[in-house]
C-alpha atoms as a PDB file:
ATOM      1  CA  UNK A   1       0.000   0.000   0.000  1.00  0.00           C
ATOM      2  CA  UNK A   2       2.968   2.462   0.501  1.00  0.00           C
ATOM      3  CA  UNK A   3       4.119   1.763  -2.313  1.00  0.00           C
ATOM      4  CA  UNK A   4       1.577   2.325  -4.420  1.00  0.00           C
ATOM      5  CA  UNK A   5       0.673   5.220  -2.486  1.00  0.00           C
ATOM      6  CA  UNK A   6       4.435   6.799  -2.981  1.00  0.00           C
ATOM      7  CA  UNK A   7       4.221   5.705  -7.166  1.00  0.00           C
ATOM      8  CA  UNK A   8       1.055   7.993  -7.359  1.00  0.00           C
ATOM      9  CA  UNK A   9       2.596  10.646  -5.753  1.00  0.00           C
ATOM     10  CA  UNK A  10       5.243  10.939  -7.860  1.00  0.00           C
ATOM     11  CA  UNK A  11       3.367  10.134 -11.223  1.00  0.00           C
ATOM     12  CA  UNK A  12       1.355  13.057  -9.969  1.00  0.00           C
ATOM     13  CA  UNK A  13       4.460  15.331  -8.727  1.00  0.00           C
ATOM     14  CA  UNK A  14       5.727  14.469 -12.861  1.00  0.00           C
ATOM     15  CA  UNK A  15       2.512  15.692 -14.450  1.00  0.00           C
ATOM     16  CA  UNK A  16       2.315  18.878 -12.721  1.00  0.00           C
ATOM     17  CA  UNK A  17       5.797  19.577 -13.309  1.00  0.00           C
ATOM     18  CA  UNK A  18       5.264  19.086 -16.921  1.00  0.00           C
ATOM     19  CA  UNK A  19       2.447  20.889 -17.367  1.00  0.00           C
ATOM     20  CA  UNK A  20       4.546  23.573 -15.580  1.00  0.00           C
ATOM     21  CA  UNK A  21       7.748  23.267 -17.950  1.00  0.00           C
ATOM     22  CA  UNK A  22       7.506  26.561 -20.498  1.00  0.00           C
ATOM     23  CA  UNK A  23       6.710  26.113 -24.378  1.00  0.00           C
ATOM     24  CA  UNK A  24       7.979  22.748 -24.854  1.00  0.00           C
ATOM     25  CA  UNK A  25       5.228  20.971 -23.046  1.00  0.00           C
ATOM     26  CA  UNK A  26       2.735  23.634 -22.941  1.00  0.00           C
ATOM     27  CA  UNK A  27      -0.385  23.968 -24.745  1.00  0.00           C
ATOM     28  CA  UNK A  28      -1.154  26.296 -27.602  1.00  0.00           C
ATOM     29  CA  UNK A  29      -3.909  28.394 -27.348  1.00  0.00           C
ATOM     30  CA  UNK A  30      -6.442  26.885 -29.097  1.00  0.00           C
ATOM     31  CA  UNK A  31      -5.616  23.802 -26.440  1.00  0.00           C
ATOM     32  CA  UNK A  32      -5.356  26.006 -23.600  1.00  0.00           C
ATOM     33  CA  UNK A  33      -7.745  25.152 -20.626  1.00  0.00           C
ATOM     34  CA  UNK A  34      -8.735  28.544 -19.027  1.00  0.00           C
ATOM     35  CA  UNK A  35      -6.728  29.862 -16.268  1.00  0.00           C
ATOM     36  CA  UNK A  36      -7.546  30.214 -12.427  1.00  0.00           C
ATOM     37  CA  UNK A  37      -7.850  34.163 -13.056  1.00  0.00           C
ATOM     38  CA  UNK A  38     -10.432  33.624 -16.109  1.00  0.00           C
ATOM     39  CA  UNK A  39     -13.054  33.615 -13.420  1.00  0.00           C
ATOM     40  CA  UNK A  40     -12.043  36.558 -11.402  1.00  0.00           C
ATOM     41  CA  UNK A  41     -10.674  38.327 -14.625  1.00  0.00           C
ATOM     42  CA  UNK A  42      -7.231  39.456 -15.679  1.00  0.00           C
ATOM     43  CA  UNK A  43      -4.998  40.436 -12.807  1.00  0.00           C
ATOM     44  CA  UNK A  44      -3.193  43.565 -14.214  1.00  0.00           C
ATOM     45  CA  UNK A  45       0.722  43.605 -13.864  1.00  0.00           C
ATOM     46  CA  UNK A  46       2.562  46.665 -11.824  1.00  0.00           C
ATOM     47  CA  UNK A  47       3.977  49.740 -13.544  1.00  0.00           C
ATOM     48  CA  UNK A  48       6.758  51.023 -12.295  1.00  0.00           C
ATOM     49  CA  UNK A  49       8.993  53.862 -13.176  1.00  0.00           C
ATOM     50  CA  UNK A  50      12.568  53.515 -14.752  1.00  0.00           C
ATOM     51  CA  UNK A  51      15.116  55.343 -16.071  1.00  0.00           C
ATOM     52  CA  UNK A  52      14.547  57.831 -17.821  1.00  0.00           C
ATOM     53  CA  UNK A  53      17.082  56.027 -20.357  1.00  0.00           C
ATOM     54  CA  UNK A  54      17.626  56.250 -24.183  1.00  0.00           C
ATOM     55  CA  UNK A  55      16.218  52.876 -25.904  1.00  0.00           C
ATOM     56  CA  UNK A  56      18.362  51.125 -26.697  1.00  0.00           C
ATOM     57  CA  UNK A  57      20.246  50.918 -30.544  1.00  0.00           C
ATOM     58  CA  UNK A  58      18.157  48.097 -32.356  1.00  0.00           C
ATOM     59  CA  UNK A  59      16.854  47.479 -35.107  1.00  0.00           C
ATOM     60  CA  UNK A  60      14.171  44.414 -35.213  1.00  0.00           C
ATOM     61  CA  UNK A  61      12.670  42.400 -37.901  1.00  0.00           C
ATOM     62  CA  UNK A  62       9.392  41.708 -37.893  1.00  0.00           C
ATOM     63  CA  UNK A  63       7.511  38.663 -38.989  1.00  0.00           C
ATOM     64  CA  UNK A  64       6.609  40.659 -42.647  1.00  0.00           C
ATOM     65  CA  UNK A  65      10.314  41.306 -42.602  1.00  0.00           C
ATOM     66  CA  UNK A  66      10.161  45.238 -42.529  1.00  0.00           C
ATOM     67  CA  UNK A  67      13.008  46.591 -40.485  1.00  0.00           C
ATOM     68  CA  UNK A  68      12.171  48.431 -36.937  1.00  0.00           C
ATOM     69  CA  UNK A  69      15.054  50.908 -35.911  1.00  0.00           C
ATOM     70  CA  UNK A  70      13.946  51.803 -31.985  1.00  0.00           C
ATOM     71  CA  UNK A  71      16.463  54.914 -31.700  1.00  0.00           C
ATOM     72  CA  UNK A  72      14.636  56.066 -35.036  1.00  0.00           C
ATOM     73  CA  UNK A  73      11.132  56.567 -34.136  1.00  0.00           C
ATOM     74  CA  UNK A  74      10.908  59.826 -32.562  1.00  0.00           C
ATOM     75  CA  UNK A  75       7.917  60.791 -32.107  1.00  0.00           C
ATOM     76  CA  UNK A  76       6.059  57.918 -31.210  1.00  0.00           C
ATOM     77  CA  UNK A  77       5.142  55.864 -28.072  1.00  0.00           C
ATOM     78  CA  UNK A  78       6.188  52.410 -27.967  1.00  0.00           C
ATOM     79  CA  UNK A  79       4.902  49.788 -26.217  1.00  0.00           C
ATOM     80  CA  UNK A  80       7.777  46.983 -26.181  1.00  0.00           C
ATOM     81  CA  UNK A  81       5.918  43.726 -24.858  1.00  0.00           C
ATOM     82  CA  UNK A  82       8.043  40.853 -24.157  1.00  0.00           C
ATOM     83  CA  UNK A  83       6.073  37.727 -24.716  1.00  0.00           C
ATOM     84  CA  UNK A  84       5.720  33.867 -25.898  1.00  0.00           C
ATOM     85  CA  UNK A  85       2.810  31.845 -27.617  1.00  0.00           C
ATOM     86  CA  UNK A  86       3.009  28.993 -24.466  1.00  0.00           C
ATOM     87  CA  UNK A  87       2.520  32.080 -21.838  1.00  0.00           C
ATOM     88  CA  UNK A  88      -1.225  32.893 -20.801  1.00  0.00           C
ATOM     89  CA  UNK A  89      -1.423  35.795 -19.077  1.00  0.00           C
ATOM     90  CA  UNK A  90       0.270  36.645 -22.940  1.00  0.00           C
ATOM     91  CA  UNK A  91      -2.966  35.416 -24.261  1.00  0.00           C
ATOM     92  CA  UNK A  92      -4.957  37.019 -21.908  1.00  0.00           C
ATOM     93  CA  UNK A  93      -3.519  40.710 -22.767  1.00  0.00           C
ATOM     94  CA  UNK A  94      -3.248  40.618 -26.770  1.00  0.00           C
ATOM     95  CA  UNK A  95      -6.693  41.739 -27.141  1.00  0.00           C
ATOM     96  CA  UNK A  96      -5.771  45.010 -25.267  1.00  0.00           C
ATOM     97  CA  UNK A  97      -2.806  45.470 -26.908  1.00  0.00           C
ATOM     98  CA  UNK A  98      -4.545  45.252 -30.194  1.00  0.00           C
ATOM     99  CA  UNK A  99      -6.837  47.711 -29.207  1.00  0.00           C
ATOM    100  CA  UNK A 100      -4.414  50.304 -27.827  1.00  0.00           C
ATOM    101  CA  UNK A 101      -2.616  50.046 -30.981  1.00  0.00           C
ATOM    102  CA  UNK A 102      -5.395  51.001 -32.970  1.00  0.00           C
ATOM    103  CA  UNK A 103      -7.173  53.357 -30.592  1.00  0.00           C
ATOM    104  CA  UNK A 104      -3.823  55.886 -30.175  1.00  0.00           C
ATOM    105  CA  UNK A 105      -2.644  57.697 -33.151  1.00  0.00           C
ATOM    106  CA  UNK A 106       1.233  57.702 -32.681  1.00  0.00           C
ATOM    107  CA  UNK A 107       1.667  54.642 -30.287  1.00  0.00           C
ATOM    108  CA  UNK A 108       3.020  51.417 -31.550  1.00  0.00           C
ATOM    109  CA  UNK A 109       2.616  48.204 -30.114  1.00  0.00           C
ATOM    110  CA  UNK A 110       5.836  45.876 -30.589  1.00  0.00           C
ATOM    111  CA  UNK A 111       5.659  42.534 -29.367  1.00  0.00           C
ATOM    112  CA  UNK A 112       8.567  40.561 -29.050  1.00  0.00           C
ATOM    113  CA  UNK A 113       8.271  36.711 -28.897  1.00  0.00           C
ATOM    114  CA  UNK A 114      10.551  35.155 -26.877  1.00  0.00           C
ATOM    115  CA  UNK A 115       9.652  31.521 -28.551  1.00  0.00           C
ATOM    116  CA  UNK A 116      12.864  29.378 -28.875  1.00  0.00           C
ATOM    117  CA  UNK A 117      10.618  27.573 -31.667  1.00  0.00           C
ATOM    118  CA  UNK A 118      10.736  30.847 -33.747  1.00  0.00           C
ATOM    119  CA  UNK A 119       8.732  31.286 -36.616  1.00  0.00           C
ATOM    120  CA  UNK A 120       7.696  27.999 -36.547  1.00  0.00           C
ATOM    121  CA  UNK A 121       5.204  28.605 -34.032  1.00  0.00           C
ATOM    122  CA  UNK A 122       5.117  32.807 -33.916  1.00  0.00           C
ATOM    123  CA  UNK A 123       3.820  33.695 -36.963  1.00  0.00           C
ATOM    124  CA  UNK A 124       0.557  31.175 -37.389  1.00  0.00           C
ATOM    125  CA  UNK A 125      -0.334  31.894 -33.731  1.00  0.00           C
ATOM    126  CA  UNK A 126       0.023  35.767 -34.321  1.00  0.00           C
ATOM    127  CA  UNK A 127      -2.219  35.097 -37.559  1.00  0.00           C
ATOM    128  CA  UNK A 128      -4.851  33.268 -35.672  1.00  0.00           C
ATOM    129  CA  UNK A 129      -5.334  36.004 -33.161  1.00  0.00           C
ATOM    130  CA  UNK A 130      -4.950  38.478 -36.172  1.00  0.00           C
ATOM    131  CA  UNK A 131      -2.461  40.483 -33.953  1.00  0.00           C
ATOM    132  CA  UNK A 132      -2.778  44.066 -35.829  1.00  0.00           C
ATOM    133  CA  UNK A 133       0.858  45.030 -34.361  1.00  0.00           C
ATOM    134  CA  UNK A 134       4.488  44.247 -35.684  1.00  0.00           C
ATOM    135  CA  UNK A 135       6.109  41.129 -34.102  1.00  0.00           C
ATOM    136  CA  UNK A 136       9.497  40.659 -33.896  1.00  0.00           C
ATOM    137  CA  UNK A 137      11.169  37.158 -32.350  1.00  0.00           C
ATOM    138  CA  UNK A 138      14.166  37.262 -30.425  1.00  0.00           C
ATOM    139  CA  UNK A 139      15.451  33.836 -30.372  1.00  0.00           C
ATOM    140  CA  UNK A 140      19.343  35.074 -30.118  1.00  0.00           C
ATOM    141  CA  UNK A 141      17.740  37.012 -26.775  1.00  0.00           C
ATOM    142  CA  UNK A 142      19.384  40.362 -28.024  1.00  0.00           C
ATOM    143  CA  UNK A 143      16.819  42.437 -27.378  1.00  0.00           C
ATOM    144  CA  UNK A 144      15.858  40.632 -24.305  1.00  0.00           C
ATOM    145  CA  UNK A 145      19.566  41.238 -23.182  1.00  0.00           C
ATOM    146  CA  UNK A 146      18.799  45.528 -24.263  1.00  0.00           C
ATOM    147  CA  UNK A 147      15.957  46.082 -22.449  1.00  0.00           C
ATOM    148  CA  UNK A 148      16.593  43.513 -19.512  1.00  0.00           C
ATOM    149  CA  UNK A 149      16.733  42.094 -17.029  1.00  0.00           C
ATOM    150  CA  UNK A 150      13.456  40.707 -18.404  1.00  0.00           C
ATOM    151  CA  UNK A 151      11.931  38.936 -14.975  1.00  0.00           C
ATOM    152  CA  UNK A 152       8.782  37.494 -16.601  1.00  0.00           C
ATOM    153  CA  UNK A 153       5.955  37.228 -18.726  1.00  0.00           C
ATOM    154  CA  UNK A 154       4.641  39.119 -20.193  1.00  0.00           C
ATOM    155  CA  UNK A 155       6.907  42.546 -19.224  1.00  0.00           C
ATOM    156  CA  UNK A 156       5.828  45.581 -21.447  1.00  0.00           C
ATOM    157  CA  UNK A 157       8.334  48.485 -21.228  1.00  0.00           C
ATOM    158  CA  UNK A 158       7.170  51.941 -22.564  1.00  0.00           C
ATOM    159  CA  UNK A 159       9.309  54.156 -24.429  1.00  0.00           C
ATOM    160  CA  UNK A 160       8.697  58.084 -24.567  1.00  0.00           C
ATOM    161  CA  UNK A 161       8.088  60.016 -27.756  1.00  0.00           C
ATOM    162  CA  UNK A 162      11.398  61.838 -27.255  1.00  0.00           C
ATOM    163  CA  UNK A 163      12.983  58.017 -27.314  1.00  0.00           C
ATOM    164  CA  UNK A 164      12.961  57.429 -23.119  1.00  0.00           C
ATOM    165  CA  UNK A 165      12.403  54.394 -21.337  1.00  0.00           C
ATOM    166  CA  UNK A 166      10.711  55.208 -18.570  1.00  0.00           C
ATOM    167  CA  UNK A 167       8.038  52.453 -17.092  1.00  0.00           C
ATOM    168  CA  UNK A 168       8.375  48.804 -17.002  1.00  0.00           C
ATOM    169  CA  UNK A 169       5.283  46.789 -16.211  1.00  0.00           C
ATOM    170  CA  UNK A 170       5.958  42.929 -15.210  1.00  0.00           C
ATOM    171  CA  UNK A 171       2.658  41.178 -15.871  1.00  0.00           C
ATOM    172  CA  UNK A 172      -0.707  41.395 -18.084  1.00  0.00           C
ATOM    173  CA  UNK A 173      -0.406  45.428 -18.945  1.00  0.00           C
ATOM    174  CA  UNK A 174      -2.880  47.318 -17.040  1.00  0.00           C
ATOM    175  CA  UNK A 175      -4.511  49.254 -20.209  1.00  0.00           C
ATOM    176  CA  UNK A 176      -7.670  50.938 -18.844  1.00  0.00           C
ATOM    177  CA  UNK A 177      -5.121  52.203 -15.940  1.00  0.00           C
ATOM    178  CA  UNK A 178      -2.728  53.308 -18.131  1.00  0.00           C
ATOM    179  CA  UNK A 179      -4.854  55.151 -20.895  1.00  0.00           C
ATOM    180  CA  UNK A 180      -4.748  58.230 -19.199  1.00  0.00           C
ATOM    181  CA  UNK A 181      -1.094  57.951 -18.985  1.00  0.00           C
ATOM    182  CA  UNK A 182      -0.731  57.096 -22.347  1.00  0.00           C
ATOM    183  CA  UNK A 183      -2.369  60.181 -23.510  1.00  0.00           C
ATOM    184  CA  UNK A 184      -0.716  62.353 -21.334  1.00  0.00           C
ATOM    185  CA  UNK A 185       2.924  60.792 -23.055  1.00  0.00           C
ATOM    186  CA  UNK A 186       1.825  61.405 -26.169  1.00  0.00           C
ATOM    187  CA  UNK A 187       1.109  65.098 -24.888  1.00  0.00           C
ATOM    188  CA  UNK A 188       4.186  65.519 -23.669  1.00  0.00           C
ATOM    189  CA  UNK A 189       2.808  66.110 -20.113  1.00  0.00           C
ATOM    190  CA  UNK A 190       4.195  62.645 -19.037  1.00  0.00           C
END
């Protein structure tokens, strides 16, 4: 009886640890069951100030293979979001994202997969969700290595007009929170 007792505790210890272990062995989206927070809603991530620092000198490729150059858009507010396909609080935030990007004239949304699959699983899951904003991956973790240290997902940092990091929010980005905010950067009040 101990025995059998101690094998189903550690078949059971295995199969949360693997359903636990990052893109390899989690689900897509399409599999995904809904997460503990679905029924309470989203828990928004925490903003908090950086910097001010210039952004760093990159220039990303995006999925269509158009060329972003960070240091170059002056200007505009960008919303750098660090994320992966297998992460769901990811999922949970794209739809907000989307919207921000089309709502604000002069803010870009750039999300940067952090897939070590690549392509091969990036650009079909961005199509399915028809994600409306450039996506970059970052599979050599250069821009990860920029911007970082990157201590989860999904971590959006927000880059001034005039070319500033200045927030950093770890977790699902808090967008009705930050609209004001947003606005008020694009002012120039922020």
């Amino acid at each position: 009886m101990r025995r059998l007792l101690t094998l189903a505790c550690t078949v059971g210890l295995l199969v949360l640890l693997t359903a636990c272990g990052g893109e390899d062995t989690a689900e897509t989206s399409d599999q995904a069951a809904p997460s503990a927070s679905a029924s309470r809603g989203p828990i928004p991530g925490k903003v908090r100030d950086v910097g001010p620092e210039p952004v760093p000198t990159l220039t990303l490729e995006t999925l269509d293979g158009a060329s972003i150059d960070l240091a170059a858009r002056n200007g505009e507010l960008l919303l750098v979001n660090f994320w992966a396909t297998w992460c769901a609080p990811c999922r949970e935030e794209i739809p907000d994202l989307k919207s921000l990007h089309t709502d604000f004239e002069n803010l870009t949304v750039i999300g940067v997969a952090l897939d070590r699959k690549g392509r091969e699983v990036v650009k079909p899951f961005a199509q399915k969700l028809e994600i409306n904003y450039p996506i970059v991956i970052d599979k050599s973790g250069a821009a990860e290595a920029e911007f970082g240290p990157i201590p989860g997902l999904p971590t959006t940092v927000l880059v001034t007009p005039d070319g500033q990091v200045t927030k950093r929010v770890v977790g699902i980005f808090p967008t009705e929170e930050m609209r004001p905010t947003l606005k008020k950067m694009l002012s120039g009040e922020a």
